[in-house]
N, C-alpha and C. Protein backbone atom coordinates (compact mmCIF):
# COMPACT_ATOMS: atom_id res chain seq x y z
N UNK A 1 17.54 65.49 60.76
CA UNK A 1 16.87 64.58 61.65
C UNK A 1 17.59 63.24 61.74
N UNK A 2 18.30 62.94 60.86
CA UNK A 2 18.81 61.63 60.60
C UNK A 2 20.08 61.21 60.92
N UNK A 3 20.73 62.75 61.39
CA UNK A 3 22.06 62.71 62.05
C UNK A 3 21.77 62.35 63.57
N UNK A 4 20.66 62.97 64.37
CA UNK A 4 19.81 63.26 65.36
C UNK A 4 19.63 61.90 65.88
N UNK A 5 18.89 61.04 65.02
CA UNK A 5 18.58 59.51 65.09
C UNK A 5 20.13 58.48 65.65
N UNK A 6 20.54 58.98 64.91
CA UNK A 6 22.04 58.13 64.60
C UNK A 6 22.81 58.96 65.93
N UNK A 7 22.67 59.80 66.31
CA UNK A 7 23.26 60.06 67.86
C UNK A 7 22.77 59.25 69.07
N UNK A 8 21.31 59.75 69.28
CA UNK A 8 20.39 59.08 69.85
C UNK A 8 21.29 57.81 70.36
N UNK A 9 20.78 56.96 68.86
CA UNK A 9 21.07 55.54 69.16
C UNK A 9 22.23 55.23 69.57
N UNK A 10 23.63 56.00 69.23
CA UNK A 10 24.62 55.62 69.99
C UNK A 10 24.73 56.24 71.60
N UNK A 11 23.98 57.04 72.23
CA UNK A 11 23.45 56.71 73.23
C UNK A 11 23.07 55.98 73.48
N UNK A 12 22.17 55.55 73.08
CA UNK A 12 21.57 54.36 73.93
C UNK A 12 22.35 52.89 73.62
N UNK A 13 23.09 52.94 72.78
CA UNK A 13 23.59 51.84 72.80
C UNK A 13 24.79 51.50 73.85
N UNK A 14 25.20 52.89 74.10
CA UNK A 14 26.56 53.32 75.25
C UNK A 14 25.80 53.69 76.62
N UNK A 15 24.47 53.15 76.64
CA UNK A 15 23.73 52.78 77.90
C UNK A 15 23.92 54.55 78.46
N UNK A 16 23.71 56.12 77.48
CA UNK A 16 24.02 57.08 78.11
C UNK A 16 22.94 57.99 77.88
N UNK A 17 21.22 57.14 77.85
CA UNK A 17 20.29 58.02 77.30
C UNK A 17 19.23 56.51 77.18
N UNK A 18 17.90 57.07 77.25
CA UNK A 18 16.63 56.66 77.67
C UNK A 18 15.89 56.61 76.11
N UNK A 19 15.11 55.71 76.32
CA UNK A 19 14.32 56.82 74.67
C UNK A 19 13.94 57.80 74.43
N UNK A 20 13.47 57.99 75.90
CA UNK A 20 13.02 59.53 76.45
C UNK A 20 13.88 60.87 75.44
N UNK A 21 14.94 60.37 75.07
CA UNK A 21 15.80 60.89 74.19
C UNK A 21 15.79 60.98 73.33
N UNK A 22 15.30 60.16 72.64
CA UNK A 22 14.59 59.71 70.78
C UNK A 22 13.69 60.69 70.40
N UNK A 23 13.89 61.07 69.53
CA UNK A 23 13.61 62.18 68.60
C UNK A 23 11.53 61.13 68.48
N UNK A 24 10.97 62.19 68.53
CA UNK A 24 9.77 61.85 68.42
C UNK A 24 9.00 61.77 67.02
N UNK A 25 8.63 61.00 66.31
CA UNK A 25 8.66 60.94 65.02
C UNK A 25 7.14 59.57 64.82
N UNK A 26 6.06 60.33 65.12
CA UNK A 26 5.04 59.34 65.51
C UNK A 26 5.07 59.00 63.54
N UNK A 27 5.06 59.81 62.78
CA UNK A 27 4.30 59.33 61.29
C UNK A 27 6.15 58.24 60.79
N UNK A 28 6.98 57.93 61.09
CA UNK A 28 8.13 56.93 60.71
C UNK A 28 7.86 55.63 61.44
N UNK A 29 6.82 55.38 61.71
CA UNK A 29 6.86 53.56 62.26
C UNK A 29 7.23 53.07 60.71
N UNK A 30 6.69 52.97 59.71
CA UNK A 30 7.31 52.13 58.67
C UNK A 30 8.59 52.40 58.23
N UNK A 31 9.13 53.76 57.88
CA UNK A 31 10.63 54.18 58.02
C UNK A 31 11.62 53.49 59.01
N UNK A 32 11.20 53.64 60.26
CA UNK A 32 11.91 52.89 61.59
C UNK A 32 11.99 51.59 61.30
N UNK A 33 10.84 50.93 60.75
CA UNK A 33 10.39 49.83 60.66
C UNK A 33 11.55 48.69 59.89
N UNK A 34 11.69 49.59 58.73
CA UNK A 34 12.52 49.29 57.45
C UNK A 34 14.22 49.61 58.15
N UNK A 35 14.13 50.74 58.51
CA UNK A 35 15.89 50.38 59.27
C UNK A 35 16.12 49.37 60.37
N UNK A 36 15.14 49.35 60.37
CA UNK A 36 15.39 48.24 62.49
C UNK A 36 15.38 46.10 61.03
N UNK A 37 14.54 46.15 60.01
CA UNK A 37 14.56 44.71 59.67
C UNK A 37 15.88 45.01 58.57
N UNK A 38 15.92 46.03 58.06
CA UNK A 38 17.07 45.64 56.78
C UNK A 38 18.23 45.17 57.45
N UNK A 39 18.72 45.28 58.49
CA UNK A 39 20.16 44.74 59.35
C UNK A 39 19.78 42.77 59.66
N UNK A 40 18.92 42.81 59.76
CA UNK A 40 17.72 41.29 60.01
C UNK A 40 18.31 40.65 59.26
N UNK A 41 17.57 41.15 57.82
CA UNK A 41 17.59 40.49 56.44
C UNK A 41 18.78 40.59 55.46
N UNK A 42 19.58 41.24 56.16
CA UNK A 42 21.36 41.42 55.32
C UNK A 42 22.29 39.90 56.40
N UNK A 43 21.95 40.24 57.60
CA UNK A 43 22.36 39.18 58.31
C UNK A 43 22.01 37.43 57.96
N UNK A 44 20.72 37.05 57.98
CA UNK A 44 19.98 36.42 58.18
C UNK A 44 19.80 35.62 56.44
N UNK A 45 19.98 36.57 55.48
CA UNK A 45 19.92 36.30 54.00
C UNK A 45 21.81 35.52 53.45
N UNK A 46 22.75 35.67 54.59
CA UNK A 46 24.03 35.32 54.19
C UNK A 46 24.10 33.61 54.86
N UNK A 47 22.85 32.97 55.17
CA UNK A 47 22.53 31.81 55.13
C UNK A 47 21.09 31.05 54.96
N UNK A 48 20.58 31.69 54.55
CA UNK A 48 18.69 31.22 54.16
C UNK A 48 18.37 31.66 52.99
N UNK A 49 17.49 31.27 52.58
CA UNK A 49 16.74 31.79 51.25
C UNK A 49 16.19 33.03 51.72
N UNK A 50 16.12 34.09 50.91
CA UNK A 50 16.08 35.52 51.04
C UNK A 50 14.54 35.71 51.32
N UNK A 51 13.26 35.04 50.99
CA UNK A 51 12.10 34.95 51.27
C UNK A 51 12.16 34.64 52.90
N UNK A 52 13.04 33.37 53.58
CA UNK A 52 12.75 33.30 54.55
C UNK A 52 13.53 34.29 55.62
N UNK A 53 14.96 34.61 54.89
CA UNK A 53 15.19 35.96 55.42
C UNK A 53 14.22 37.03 55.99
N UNK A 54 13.78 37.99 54.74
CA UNK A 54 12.83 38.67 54.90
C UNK A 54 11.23 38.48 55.92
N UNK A 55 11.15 37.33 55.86
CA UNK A 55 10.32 36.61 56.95
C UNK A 55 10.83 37.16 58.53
N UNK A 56 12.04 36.84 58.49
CA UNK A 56 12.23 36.87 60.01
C UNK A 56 12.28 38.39 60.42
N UNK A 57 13.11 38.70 58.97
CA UNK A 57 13.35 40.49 59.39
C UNK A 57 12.14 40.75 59.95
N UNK A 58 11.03 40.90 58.92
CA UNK A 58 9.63 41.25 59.25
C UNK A 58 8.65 40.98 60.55
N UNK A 59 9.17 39.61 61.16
CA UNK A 59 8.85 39.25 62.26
C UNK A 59 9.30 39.94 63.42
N UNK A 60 10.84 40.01 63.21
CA UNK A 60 11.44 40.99 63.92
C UNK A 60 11.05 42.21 64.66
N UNK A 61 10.87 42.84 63.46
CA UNK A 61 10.12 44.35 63.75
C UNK A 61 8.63 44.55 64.14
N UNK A 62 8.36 43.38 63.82
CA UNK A 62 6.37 42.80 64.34
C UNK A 62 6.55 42.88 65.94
N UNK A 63 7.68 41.72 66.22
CA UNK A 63 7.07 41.54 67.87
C UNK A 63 8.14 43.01 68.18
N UNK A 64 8.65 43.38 67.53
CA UNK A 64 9.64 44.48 68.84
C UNK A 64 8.16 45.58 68.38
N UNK A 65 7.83 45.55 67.87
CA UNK A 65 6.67 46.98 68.21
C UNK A 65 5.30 45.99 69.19
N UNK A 66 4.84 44.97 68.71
CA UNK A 66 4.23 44.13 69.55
C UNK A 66 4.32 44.07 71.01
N UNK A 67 5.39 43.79 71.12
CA UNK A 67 5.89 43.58 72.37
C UNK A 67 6.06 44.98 73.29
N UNK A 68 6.42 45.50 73.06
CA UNK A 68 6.16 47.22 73.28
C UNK A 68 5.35 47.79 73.56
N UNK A 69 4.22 47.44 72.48
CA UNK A 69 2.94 47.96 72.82
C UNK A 69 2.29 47.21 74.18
N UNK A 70 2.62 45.57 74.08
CA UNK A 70 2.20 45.42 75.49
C UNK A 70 2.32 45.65 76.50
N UNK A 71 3.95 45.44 76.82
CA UNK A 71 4.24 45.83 77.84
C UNK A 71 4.16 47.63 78.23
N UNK A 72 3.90 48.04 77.58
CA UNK A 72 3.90 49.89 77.67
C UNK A 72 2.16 50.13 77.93
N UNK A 73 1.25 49.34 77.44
CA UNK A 73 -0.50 49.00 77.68
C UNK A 73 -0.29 48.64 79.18
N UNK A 74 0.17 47.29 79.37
CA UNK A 74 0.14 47.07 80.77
C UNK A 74 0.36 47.67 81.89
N UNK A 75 1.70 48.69 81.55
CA UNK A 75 1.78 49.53 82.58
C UNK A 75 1.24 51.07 82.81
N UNK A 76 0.20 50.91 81.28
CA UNK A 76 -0.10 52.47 81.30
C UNK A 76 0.47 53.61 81.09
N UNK A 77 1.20 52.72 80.01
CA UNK A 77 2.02 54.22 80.13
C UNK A 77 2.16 54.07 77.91
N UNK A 78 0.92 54.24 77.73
CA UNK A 78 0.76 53.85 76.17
C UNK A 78 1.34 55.24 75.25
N UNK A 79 1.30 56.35 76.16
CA UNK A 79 1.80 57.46 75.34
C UNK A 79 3.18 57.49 75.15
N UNK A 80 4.52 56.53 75.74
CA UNK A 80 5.53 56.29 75.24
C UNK A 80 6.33 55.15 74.34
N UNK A 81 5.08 54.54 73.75
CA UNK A 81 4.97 53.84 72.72
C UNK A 81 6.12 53.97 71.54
N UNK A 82 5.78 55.69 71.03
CA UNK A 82 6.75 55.46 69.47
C UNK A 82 7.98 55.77 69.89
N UNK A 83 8.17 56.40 71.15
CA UNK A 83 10.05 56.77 71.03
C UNK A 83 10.48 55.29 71.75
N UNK A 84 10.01 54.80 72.81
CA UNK A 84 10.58 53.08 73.03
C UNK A 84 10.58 52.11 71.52
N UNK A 85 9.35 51.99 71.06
CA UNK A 85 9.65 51.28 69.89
C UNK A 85 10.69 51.77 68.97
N UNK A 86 10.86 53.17 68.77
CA UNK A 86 11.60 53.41 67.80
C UNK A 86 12.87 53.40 67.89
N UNK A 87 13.44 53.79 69.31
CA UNK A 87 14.76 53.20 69.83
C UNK A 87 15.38 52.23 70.05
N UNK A 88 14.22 50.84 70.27
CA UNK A 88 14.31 49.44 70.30
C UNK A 88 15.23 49.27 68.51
N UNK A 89 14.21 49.65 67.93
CA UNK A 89 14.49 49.20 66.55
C UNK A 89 15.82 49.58 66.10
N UNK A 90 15.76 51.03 66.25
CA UNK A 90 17.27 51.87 66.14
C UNK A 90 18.49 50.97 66.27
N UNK A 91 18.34 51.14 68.39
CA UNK A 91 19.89 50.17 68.88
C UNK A 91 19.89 48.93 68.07
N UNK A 92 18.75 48.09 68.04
CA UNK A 92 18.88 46.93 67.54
C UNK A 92 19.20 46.76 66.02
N UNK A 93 18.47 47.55 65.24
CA UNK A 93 19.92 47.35 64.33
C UNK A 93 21.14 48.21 63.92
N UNK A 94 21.33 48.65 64.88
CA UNK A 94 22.60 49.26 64.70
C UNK A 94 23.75 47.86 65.38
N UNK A 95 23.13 47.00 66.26
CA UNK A 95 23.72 46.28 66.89
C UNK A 95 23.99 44.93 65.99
N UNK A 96 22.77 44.78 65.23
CA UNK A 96 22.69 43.61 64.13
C UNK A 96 23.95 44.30 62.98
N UNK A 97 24.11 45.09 62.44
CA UNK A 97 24.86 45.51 61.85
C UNK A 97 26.38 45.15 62.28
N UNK A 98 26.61 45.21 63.44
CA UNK A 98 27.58 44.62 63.93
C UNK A 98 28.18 43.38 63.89
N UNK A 99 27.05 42.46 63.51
CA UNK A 99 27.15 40.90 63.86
C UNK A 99 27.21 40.48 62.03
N UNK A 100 27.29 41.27 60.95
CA UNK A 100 27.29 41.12 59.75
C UNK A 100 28.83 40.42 59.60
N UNK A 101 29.46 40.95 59.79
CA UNK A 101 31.12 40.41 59.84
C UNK A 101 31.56 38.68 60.51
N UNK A 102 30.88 38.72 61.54
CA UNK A 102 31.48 37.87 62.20
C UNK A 102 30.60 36.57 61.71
N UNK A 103 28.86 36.75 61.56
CA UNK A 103 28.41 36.01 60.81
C UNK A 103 28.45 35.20 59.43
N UNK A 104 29.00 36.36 59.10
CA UNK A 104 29.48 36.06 57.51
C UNK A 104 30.61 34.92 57.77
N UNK A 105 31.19 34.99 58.54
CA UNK A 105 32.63 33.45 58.66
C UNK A 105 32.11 32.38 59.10
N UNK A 106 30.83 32.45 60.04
CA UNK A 106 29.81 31.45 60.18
C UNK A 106 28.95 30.61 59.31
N UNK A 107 28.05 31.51 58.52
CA UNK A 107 26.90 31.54 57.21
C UNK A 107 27.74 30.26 56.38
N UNK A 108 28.89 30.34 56.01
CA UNK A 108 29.11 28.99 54.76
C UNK A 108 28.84 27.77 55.83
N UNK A 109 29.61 27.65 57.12
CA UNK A 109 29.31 26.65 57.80
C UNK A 109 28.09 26.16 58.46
N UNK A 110 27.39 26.65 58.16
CA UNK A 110 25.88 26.66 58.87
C UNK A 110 25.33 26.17 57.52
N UNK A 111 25.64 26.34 56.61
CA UNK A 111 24.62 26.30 55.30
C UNK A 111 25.74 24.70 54.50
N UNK A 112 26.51 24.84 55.01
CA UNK A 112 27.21 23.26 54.29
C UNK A 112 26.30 22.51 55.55
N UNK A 113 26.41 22.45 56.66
CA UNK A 113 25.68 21.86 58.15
C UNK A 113 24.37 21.71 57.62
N UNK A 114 23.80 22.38 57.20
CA UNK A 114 22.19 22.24 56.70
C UNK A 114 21.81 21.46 55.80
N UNK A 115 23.12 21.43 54.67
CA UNK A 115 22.91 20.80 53.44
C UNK A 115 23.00 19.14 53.53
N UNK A 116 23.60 18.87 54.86
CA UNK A 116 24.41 17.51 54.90
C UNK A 116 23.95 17.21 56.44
N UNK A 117 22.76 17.05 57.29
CA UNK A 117 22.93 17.25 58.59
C UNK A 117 23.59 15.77 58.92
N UNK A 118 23.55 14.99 58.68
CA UNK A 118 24.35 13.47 59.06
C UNK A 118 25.35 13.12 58.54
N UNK A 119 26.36 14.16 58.56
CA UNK A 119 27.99 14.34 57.92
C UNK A 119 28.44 13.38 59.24
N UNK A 120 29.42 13.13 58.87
CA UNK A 120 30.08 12.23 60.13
C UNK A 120 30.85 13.10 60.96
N UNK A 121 31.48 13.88 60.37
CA UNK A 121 32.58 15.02 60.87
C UNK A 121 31.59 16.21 61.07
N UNK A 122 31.02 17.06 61.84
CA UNK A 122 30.64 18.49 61.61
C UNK A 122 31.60 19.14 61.30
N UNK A 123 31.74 19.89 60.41
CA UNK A 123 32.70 21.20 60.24
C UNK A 123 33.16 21.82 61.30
N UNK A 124 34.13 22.33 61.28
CA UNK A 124 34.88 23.14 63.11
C UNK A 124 34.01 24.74 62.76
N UNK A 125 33.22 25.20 63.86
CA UNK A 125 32.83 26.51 63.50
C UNK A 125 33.60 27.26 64.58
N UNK A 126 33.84 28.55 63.62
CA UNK A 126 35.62 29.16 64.42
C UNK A 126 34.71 30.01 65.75
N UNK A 127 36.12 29.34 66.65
CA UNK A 127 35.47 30.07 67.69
C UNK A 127 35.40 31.91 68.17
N UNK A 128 35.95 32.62 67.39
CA UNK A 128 36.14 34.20 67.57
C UNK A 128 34.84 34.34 67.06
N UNK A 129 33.84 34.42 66.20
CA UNK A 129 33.27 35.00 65.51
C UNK A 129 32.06 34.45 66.52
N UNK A 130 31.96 33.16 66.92
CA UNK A 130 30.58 32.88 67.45
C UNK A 130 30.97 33.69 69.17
N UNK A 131 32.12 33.98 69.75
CA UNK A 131 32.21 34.54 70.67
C UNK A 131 31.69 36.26 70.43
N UNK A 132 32.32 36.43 69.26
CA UNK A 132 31.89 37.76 68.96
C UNK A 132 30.12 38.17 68.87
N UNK A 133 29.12 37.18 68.52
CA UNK A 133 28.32 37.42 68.30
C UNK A 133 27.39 37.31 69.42
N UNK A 134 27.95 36.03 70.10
CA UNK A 134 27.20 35.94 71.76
C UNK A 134 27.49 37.31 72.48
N UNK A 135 28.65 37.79 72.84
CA UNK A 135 28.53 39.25 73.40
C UNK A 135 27.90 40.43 72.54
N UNK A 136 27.35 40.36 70.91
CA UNK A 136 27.16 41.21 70.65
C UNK A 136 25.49 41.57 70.95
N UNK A 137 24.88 39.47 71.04
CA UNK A 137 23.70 39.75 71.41
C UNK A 137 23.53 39.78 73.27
N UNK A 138 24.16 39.71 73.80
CA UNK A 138 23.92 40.14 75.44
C UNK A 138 23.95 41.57 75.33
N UNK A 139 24.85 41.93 74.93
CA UNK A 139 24.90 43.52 74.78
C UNK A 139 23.37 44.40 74.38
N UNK A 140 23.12 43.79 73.43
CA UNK A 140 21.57 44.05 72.62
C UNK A 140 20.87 43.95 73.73
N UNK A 141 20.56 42.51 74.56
CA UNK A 141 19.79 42.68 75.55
C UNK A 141 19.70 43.55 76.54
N UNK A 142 20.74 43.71 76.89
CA UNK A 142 21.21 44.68 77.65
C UNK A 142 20.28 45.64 77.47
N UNK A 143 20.83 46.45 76.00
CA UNK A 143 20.30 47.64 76.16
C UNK A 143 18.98 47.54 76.00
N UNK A 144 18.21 46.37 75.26
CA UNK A 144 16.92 46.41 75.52
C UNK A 144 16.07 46.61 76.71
N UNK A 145 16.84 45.59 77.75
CA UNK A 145 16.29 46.14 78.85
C UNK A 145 16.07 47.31 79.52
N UNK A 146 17.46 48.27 79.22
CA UNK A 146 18.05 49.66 79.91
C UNK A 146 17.06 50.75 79.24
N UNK A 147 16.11 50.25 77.62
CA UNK A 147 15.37 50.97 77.02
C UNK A 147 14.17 50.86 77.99
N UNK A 148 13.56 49.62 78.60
CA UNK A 148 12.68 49.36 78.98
C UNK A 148 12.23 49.48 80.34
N UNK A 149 13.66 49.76 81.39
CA UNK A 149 13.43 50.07 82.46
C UNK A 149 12.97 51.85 82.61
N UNK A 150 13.98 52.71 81.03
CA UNK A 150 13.31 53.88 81.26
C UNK A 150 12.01 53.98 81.18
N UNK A 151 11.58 53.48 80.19
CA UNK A 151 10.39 53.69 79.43
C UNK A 151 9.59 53.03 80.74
N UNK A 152 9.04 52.47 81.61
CA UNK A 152 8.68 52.07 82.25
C UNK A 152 8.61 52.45 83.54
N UNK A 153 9.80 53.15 83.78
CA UNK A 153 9.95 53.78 84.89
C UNK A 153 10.21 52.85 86.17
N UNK A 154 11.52 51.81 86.01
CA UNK A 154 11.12 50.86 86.89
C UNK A 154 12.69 50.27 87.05
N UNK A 155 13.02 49.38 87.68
CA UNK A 155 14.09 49.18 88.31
C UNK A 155 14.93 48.12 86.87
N UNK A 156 16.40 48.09 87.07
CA UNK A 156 17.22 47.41 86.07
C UNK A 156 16.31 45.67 85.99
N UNK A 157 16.14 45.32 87.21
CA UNK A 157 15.74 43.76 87.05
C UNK A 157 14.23 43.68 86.19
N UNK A 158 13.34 44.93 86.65
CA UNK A 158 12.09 44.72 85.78
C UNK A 158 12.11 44.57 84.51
N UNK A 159 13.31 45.84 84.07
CA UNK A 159 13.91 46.19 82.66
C UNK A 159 14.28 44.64 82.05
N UNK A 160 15.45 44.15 82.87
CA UNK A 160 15.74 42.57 82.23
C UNK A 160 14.57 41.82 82.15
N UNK A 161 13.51 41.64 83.10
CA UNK A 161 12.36 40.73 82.60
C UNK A 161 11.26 41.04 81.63
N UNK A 162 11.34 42.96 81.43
CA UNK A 162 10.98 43.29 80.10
C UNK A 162 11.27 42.77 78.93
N UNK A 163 12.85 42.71 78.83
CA UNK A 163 14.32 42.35 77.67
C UNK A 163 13.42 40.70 77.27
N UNK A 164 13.36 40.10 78.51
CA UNK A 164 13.12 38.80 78.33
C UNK A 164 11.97 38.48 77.97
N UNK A 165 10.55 38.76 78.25
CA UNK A 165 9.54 39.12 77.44
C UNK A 165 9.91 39.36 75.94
N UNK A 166 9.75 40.54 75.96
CA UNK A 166 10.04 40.92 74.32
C UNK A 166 10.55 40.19 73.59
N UNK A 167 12.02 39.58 74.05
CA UNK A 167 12.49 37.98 73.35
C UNK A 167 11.95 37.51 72.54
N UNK A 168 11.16 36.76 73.67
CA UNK A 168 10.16 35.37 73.65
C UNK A 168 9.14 36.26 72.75
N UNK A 169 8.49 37.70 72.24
CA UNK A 169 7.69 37.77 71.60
C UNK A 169 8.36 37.71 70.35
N UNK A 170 9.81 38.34 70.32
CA UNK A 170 10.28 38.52 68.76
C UNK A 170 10.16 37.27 67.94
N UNK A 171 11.01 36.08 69.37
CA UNK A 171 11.09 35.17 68.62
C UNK A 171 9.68 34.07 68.59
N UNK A 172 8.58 34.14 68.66
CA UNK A 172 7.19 33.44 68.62
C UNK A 172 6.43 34.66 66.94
N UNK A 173 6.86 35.65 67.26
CA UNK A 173 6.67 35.90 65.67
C UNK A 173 7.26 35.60 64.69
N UNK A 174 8.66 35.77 64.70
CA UNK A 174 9.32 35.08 63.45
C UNK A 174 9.07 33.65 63.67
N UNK A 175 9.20 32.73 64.51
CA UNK A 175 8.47 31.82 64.23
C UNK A 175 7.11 31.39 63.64
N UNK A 176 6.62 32.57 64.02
CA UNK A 176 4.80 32.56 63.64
C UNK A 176 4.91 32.44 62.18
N UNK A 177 6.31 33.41 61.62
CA UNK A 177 5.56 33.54 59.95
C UNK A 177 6.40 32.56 60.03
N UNK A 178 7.59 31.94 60.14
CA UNK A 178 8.01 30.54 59.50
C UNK A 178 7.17 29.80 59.67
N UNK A 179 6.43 29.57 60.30
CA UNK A 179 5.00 28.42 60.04
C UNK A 179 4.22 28.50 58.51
N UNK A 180 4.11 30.06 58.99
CA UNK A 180 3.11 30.54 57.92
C UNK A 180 3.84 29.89 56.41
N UNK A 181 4.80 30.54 55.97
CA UNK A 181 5.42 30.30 54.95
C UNK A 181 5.75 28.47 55.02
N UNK A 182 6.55 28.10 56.10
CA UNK A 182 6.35 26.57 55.76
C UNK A 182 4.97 25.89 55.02
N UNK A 183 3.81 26.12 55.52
CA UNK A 183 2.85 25.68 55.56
C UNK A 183 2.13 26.51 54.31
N UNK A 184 2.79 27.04 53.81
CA UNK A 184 2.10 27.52 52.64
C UNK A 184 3.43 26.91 51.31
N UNK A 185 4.23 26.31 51.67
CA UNK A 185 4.91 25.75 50.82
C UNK A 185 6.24 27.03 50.52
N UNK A 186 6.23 27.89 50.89
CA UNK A 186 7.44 28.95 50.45
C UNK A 186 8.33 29.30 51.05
N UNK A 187 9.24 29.25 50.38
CA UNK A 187 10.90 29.47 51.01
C UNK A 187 11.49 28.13 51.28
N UNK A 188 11.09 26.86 50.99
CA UNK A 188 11.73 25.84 51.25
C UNK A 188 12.85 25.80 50.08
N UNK A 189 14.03 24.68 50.63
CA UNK A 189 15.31 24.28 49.51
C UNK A 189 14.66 24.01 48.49
């Protein structure tokens, strides 16, 4: 099944397959769950404290099933719920996995930048790696959308204002728990 998964997703990441394609696997939302944030929290932990890492991972995978569920409620079409979510999660971290490399040449400079924000000089942050990562997340969108126009049954532009939705939900949850945790005192320097 797990070779199956890992095809799938490079379909859909090579924009050559729908979720409609995704192996149907209603009892793995927490399995899915756990592969779609561990790429999150390997990324995301090579400049934050690993609590607030894990925060975002977790947020992550909150609004991409969140967000899913709404937009898939709204249009009625709630019975393609687990193979969109589960393909969301899939491409996406198969795609975060990607951005581990290039981030990593970033992460010291972001985290000296944090430590010192009224340095006189900012550090030079190299430009290949942040180029690499801007196309790696358009790409992501991309296919988010291309997931969402199948699943939806609806034209490439609806798909992009799906992509763009979902966004704005991923990122209002991981924000949600960075509140949470700010405001409860955890994960600070």
């Amino acid at each position: 099944m797990s070779v199956n998964v890992l095809r799938r997703t490079l379909d859909l990441v090579l924009f050559r397959a729908g979720p409609e394609a995704f192996p149907f696997m209603p009892g793995r939302h927490v399995t899915l769950g756990a592969v779609g944030g561990t790429p999150v929290f390997m990324v995301y932990s090579l400049a934050l404290n690993p609590i607030i890492a894990l925060s975002m991972a977790l947020g992550t995978v909150l609004g991409i099933f969140l967000a899913t569920r709404l937009i898939l409620r709204w249009r009625q079409l709630d019975a393609r719920f687990t193979q969109t979510a589960h393909a969301l999660l899939c491409s996406s971290a198969f795609m975060t996995l990607l951005m581990i490399l290039p981030f990593s040449q970033i992460a010291p400079i972001l985290s000296e930048m944090a430590a010192d924000p009224e340095a006189a000089t900012p550090p030079d942050i190299p430009a290949i790696p942040v180029l690499v990562m801007n196309v790696l997340n358009a790409w992501n969108f991309l296919i988010t959308a291309n997931v969402y126009r199948h699943a939806t049954d609806r034209g490439f532009a609806m798909g992009l204002l799906y992509s763009l939705l979902s966004s704005g939900m991923v990122l209002a949850t991981v924000l949600g728990f960075g509140l949470l945790l700010g405001s409860l005192g955890i994960g600070g320097a």
